[in-house]
C-alpha atoms as a PDB file:
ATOM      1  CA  UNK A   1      32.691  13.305  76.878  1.00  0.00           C
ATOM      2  CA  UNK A   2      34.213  10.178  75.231  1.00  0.00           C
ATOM      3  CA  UNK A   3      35.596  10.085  71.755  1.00  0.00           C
ATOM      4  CA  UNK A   4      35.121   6.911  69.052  1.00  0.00           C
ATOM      5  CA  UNK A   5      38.561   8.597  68.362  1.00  0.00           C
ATOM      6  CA  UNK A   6      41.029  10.795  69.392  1.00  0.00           C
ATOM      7  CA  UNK A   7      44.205  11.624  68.115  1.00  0.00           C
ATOM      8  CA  UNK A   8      46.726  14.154  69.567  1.00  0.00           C
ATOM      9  CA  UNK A   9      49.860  15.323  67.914  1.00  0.00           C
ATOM     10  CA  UNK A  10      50.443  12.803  65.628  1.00  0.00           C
ATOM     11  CA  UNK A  11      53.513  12.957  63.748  1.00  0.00           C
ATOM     12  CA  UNK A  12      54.598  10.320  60.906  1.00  0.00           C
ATOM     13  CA  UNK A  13      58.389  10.901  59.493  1.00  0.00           C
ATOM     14  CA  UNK A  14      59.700   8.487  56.780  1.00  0.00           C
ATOM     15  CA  UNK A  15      63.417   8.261  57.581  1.00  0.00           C
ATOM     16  CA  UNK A  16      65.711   7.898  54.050  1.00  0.00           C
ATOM     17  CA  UNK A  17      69.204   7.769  55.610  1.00  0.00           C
ATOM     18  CA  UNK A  18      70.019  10.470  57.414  1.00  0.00           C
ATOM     19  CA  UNK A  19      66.882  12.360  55.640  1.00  0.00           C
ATOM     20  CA  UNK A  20      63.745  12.847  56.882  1.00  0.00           C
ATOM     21  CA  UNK A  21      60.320  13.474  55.587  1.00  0.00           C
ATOM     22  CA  UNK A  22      57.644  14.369  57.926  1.00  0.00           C
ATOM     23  CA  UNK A  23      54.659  14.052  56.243  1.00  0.00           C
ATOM     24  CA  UNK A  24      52.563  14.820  59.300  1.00  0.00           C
ATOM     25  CA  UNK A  25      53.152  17.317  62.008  1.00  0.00           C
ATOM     26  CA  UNK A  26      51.329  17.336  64.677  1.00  0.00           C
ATOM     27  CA  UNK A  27      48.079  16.319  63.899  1.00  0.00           C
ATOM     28  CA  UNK A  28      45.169  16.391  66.366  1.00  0.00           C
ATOM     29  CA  UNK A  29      41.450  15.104  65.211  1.00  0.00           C
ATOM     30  CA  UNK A  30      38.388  14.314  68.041  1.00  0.00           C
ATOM     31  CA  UNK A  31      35.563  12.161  66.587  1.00  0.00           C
ATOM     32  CA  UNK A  32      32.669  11.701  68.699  1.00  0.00           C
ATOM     33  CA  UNK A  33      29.466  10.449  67.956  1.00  0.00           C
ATOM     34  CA  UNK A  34      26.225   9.565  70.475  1.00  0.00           C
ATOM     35  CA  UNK A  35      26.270   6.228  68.122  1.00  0.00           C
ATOM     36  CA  UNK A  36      27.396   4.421  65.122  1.00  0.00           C
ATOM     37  CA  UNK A  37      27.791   6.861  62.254  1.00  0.00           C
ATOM     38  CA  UNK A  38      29.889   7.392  59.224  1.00  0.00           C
ATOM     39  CA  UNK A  39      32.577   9.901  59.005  1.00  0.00           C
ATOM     40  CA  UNK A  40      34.769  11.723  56.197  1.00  0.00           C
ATOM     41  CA  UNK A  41      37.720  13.139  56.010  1.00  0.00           C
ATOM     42  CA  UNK A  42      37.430  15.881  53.071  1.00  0.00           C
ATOM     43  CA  UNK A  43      40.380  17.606  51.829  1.00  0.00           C
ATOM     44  CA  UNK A  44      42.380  18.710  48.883  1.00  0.00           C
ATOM     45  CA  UNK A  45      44.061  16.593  47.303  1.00  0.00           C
ATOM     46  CA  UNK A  46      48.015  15.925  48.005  1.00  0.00           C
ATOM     47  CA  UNK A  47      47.556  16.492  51.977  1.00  0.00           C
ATOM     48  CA  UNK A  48      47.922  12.789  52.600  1.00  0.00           C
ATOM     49  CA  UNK A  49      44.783  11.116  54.201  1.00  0.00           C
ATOM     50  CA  UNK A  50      45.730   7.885  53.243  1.00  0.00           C
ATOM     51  CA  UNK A  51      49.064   8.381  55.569  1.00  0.00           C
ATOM     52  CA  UNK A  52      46.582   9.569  58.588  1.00  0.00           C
ATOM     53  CA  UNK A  53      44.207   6.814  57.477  1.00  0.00           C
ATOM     54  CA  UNK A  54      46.528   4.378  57.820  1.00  0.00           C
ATOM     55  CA  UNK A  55      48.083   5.476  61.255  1.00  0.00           C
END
């Protein structure tokens, strides 16, 4: 089966000296879709889906 996307564990650190902040850890997300269709990422609020939305 193909995918319109795939992701597979995605990780996105912000490095602040010798800190880091990993913000995502990991993440793995399959869309597929037979054709054009919208999708949504739902979630609480705080659990940064601009961060993935931006990847």
């Amino acid at each position: 089966m193909s995918f319109l996307l795939e992701l597979q564990s995605v990780i996105r650190r912000y490095q602040s000296g010798e800190e880091g902040l990993d913000l995502l850890k990991h993440i793995s997300l399959k869309i597929h879709s037979m054709k054009l269709e919208l999708v949504a990422i739902i979630v609480t609020s705080g659990l940064d889906k601009s961060t993935l939305i931006n990847i």
